[in-house]
Protein backbone atom coordinates (compact mmCIF):
# COMPACT_ATOMS: atom_id res chain seq x y z
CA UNK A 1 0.00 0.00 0.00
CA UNK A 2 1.47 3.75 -1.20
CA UNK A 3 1.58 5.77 1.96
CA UNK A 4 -0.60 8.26 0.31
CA UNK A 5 -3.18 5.44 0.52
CA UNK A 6 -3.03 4.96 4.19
CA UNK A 7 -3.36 8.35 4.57
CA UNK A 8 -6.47 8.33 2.73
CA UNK A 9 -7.93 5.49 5.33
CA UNK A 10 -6.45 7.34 7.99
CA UNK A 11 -8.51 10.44 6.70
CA UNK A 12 -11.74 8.31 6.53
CA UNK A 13 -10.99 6.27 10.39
CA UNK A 14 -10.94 9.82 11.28
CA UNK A 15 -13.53 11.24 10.06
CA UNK A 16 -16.00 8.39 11.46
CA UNK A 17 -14.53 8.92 14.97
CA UNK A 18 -14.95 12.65 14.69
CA UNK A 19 -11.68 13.37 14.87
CA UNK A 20 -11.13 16.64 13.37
CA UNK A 21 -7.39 17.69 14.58
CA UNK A 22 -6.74 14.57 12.26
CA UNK A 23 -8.52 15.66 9.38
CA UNK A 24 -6.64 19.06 9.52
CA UNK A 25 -3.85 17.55 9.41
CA UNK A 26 -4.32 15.50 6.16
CA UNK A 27 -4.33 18.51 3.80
CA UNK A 28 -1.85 21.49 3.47
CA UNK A 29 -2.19 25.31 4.47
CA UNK A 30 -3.48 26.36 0.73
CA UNK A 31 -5.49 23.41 0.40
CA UNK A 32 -8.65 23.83 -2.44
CA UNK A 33 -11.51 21.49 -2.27
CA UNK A 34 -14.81 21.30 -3.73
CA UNK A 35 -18.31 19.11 -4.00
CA UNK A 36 -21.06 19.95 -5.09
CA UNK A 37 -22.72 21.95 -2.02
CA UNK A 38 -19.07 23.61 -1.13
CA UNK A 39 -17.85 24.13 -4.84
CA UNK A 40 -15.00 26.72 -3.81
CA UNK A 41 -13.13 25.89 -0.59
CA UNK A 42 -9.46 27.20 0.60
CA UNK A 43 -7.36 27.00 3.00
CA UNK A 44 -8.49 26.97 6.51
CA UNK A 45 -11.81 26.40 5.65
CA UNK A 46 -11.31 23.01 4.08
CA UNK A 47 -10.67 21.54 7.48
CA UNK A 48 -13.39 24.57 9.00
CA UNK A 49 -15.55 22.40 6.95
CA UNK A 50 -15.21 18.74 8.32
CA UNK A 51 -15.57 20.28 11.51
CA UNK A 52 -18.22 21.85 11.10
CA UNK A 53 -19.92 18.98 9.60
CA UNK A 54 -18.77 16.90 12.28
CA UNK A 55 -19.65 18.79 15.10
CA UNK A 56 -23.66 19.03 13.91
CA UNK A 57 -23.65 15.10 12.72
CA UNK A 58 -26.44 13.01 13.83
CA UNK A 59 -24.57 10.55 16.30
CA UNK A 60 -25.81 7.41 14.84
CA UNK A 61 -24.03 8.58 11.01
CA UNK A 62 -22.01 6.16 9.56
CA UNK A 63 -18.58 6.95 6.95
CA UNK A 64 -18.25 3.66 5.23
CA UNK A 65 -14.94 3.67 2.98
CA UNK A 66 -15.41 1.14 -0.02
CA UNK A 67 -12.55 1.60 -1.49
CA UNK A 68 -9.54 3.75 -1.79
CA UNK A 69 -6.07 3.91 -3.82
CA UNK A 70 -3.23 6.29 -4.27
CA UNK A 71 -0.20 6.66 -5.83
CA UNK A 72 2.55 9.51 -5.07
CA UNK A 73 0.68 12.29 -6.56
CA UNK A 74 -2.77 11.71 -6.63
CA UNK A 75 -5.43 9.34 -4.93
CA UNK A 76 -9.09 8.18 -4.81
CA UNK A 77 -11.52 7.19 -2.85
CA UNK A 78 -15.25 5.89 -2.51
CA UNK A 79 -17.36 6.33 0.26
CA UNK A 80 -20.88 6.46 1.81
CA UNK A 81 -21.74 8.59 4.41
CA UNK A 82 -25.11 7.99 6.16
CA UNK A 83 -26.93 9.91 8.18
CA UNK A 84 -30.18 11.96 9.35
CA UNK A 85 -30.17 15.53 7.94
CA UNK A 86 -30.57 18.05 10.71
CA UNK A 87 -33.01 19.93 8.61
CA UNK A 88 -36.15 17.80 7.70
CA UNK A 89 -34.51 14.59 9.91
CA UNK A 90 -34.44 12.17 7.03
CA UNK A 91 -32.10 10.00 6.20
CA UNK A 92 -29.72 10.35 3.52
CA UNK A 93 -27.07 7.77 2.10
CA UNK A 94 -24.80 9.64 -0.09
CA UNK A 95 -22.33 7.90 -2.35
CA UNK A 96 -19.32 10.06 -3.11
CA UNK A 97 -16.23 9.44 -4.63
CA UNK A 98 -13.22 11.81 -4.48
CA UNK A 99 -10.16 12.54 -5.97
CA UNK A 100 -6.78 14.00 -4.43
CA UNK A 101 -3.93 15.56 -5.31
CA UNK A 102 -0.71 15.45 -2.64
CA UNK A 103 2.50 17.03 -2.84
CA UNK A 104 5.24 17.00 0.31
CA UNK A 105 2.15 14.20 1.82
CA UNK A 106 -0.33 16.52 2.53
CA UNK A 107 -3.70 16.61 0.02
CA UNK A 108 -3.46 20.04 -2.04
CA UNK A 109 -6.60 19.42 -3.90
CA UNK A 110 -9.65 17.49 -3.19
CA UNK A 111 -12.86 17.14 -5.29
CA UNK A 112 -15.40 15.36 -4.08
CA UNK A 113 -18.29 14.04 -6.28
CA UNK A 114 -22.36 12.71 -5.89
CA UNK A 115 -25.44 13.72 -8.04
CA UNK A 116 -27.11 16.97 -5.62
CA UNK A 117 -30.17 16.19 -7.08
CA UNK A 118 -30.30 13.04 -5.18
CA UNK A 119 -29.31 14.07 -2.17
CA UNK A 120 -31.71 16.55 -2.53
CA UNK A 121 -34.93 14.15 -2.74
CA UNK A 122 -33.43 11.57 0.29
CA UNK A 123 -32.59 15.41 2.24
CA UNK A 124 -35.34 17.14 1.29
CA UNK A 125 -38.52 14.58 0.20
CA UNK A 126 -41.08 16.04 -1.75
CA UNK A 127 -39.81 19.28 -2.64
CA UNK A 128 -36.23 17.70 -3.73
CA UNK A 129 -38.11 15.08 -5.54
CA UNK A 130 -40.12 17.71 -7.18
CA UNK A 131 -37.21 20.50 -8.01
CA UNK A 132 -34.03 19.09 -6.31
CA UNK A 133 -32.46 18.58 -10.07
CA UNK A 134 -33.71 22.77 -10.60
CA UNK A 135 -30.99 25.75 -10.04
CA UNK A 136 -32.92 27.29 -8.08
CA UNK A 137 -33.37 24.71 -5.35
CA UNK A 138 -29.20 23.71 -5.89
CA UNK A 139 -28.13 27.30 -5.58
CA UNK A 140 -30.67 27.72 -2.59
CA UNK A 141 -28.78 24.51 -0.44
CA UNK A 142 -25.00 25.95 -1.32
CA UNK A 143 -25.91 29.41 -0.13
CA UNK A 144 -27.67 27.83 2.91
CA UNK A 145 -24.53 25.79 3.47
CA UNK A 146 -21.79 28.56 2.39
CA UNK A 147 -23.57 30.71 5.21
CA UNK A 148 -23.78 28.31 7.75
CA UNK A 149 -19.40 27.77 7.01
CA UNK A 150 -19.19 31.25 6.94
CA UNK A 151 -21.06 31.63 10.62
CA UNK A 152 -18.65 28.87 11.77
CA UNK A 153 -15.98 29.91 10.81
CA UNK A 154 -16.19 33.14 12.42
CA UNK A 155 -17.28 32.04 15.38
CA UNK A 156 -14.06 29.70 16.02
CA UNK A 157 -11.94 32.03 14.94
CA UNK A 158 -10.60 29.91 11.77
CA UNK A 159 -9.53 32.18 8.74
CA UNK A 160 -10.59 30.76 5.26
């Protein structure tokens, strides 16, 4: 196993303990990462992020990693993350796969990928169902979420 890959496991043991000084650790200090609800992350608030997430997860959530591979320069991964969404309390069971890039061992890019528009109608029910594929309804969950980061990360102090 490349040591990139075990740092990819190590990323995803952490992340289903909750252990956030971990995750921080995994990427650099000009990190850029994006999915499709956080399309335009740097720095700080990469990691800002996973804590954030973590710290409002339903306790009973599950990160499942499938799969995962890496080489010197770049990596993968596949994962399901399962959980109750705050919001409406229903249960989603998102199937993501990402893609890194390292350089010195840290991760310098990270995209992560999964249809919104499904996670949209397990999040949201009817109205994702009926407009979760629409713009409108996208654009309306990544402002909701880039607020909520931006609130965070304020309030702890972490600079983006």
């Amino acid at each position: 196993m490349h040591p990139n890959e075990a740092k990819i496991r190590d990323f995803y043991k952490s992340f289903h303990s909750r252990n956030s000084a971990s995750i921080a650790d995994f990427y650099s200090q000009d990190v850029e990462f994006s999915d499709p609800v956080f399309p335009k992350l740097k720095g700080g608030a990469v990691p800002g992020m996973w804590s954030m997430l973590l710290e409002r997860m339903d306790p009973n959530a599950t990160i499942e990693l499938v799969e995962a591979n890496a080489s010197a320069e770049t990596g993968t991964a596949y994962w399901v993350a399962t959980y109750l969404f705050s919001k409406t309390g229903r249960q989603v069971q998102n199937h993501i796969r990402s893609e890194f890039q390292f350089k010195n061992g840290k991760v310098i890019k990270q995209k992560d990928r999964f249809p919104l528009w499904k996670w949209t109608r397990m999040a949201l029910g009817a109205p994702g169902v009926l407009l979760g594929w629409s713009p409108l309804v996208q654009g309306k969950v990544r402002s909701e979420a880039a607020r909520n980061l931006e609130h965070y990360l304020r309030k702890k102090g972490i600079k983006a």
